[in-house]
Protein backbone atom coordinates (compact mmCIF):
# COMPACT_ATOMS: atom_id res chain seq x y z
CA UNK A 1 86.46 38.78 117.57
CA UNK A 2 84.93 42.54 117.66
CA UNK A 3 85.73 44.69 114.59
CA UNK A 4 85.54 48.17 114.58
CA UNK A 5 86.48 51.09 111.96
CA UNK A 6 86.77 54.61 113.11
CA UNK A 7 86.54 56.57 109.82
CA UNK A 8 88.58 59.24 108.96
CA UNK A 9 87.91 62.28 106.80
CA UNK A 10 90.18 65.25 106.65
CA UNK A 11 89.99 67.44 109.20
CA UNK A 12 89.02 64.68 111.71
CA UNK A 13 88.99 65.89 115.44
CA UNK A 14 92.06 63.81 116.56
CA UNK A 15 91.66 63.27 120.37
CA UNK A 16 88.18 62.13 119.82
CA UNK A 17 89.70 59.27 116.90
CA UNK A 18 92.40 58.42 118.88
CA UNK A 19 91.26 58.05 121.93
CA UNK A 20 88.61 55.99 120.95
CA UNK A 21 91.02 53.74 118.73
CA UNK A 22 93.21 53.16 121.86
CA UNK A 23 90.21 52.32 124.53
CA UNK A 24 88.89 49.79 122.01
CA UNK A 25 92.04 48.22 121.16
CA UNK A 26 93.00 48.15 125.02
CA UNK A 27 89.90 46.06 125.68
CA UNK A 28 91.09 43.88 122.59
CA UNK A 29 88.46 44.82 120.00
CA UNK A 30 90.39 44.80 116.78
CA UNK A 31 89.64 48.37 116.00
CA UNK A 32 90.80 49.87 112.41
CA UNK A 33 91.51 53.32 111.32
CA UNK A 34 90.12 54.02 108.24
CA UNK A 35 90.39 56.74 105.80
CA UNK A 36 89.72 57.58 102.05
CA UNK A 37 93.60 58.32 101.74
CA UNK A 38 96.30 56.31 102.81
CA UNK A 39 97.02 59.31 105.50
CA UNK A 40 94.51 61.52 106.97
CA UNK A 41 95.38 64.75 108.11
CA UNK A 42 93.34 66.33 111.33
CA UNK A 43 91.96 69.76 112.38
CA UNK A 44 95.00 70.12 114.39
CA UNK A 45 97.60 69.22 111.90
CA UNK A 46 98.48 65.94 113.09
CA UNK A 47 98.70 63.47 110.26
CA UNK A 48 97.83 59.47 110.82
CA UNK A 49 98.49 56.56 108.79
CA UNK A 50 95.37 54.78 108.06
CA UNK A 51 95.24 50.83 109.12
CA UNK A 52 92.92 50.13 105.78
CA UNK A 53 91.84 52.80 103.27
CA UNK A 54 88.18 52.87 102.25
CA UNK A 55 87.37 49.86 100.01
CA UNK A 56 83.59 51.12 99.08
CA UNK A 57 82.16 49.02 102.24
CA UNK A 58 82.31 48.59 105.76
CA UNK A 59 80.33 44.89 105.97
CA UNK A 60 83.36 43.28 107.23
CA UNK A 61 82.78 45.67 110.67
CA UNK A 62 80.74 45.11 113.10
CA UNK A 63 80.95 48.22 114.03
CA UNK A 64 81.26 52.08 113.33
CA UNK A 65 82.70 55.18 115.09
CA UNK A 66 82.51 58.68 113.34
CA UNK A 67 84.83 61.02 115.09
CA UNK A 68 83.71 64.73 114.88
CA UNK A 69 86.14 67.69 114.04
CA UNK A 70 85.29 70.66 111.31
CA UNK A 71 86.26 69.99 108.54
CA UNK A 72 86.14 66.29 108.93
CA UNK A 73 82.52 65.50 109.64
CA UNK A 74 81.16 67.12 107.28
CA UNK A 75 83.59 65.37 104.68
CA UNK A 76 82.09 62.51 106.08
CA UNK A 77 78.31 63.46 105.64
CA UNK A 78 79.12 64.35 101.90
CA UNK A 79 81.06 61.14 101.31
CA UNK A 80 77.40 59.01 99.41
CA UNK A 81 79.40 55.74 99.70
CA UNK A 82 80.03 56.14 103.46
CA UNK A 83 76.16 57.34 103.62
CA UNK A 84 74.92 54.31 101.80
CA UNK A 85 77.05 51.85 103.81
CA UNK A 86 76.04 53.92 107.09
CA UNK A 87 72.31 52.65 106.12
CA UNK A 88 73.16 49.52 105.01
CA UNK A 89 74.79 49.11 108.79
CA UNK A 90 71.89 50.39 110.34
CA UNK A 91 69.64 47.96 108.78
CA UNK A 92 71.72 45.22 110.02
CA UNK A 93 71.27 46.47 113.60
CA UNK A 94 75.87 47.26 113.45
CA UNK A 95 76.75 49.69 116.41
CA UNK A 96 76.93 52.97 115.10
CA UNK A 97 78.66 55.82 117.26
CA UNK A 98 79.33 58.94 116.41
CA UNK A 99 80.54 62.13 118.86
CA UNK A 100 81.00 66.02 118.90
CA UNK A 101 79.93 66.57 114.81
CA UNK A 102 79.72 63.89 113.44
CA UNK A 103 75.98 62.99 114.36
CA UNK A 104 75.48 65.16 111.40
CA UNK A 105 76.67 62.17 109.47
CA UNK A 106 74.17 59.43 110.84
CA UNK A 107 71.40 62.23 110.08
CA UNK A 108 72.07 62.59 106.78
CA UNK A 109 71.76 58.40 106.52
CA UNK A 110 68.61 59.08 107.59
CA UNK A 111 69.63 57.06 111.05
CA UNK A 112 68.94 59.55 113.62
CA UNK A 113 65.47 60.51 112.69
CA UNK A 114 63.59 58.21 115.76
CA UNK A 115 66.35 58.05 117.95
CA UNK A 116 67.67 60.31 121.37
CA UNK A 117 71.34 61.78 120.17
CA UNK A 118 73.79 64.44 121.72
CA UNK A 119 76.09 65.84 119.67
CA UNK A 120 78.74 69.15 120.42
CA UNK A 121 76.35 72.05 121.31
CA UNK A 122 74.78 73.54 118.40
CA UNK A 123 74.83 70.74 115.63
CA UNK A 124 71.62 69.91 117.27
CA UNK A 125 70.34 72.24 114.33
CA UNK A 126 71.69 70.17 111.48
CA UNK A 127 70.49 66.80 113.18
CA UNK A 128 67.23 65.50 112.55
CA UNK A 129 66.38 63.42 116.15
CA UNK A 130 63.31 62.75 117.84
CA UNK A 131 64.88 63.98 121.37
CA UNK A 132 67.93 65.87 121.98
CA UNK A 133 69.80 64.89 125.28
CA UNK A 134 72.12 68.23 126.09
CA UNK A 135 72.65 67.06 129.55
CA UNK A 136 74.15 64.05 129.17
CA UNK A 137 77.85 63.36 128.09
CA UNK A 138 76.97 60.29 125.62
CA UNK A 139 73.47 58.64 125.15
CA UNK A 140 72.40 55.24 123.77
CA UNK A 141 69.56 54.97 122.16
CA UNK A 142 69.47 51.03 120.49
CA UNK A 143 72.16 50.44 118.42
CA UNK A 144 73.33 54.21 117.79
CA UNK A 145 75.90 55.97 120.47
CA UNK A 146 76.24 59.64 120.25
CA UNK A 147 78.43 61.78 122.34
CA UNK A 148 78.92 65.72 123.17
CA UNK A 149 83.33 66.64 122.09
CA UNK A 150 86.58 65.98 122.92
CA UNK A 151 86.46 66.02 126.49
CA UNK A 152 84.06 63.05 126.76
CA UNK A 153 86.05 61.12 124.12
CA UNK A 154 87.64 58.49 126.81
CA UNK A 155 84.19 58.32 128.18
CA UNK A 156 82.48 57.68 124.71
CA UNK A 157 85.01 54.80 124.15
CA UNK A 158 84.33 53.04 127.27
CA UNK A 159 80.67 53.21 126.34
CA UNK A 160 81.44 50.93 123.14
CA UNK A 161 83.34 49.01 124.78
CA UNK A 162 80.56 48.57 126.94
CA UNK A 163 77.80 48.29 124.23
CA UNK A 164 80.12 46.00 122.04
CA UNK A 165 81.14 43.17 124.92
CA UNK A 166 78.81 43.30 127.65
CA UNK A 167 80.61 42.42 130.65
CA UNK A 168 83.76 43.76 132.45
CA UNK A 169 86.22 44.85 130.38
CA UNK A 170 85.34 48.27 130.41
CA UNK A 171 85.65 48.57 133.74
CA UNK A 172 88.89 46.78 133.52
CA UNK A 173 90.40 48.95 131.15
CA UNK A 174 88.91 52.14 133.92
CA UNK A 175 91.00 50.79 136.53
CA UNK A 176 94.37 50.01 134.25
CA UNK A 177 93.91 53.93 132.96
CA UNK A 178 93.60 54.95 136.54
CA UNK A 179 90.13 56.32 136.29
CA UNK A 180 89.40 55.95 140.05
CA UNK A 181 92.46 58.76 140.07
CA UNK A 182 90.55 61.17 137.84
CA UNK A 183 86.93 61.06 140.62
CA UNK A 184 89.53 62.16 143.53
CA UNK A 185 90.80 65.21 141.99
CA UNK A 186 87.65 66.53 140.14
């Protein structure tokens, strides 16, 4: 099976963690929340208990999701174990996704250097990239998944799901969520 941490930091933009956490565990990726504390408390106050707290590595994942938020991604970039294990990830070709901020993060591991990211408009400046995509929601470039903010956070999650299983279930878990509902009444 598909295993997948979503690190948190504090200050952690919650709708973009949690959203993500529930997409992937609705298209039954086993999909962890973890923090560097037991709890994790996000920009908006809301507190979440962590499903494993931050044991030095993340080889046991096949993947990695960096949810944005200020404070919390750049807790994240500062964090030298979660940069080292970032590259060590990378090298091993792990799906590495990261929306609204956090990019930031997979810059500073040195990840983002040859690759075509989005991130929330203006951390384009603290992201070193060798294109930057502004007009696109989320953008896949190999193995790394980058994404504009909160609004796009259901969207970025299906795109995991996507990159992660390759086949249906994505657009599975569309239809169960009612997505079809959302294009009528944009």
């Amino acid at each position: 099976m598909t295993k997948v941490a979503v690190i948190l930091a504090s200050g952690f933009e919650e709708i973009e963690a949690l959203t993500v956490v529930d997409v992937l565990r609705r298209a039954t990726i086993e999909c962890l929340m973890v923090g560097f504390d037991p709890e994790v408390t996000g920009s908006h106050g809301i507190t979440v208990k962590v499903d494993e707290v931050w044991s030095g590595s993340l080889d046991h994942f096949d993947g990695i999701v960096l949810p944005g938020g200020m404070p919390g991604a750049a807790n994240l970039r500062d964090h030298e174990g979660l940069i080292q294990s970032l590259k060590e990830a990378n090298e091993q070709g792990k799906s590495l996704a990261a929306i609204c901020a956090a990019p930031i993060v997979l810059s500073a591991a040195g990840i983002t250097n040859d690759k075509e990211v989005t991130s929330y408009p203006g951390f384009d400046k603290e992201i070193n990239y060798k294109n930057y995509n502004s007009g696109k929601a989320v953008v896949i470039d190999k193995n790394v998944i980058t994404a504009q903010g909160p609004a796009v956070a259901i969207l970025f999650g299906y795109e995991i799901v996507n990159y992660l299983l390759q086949d249906n279930t994505a657009e599975d878990v569309k239809q169960a969520m009612l997505v079809p509902v959302l294009k009528n009444n944009l």
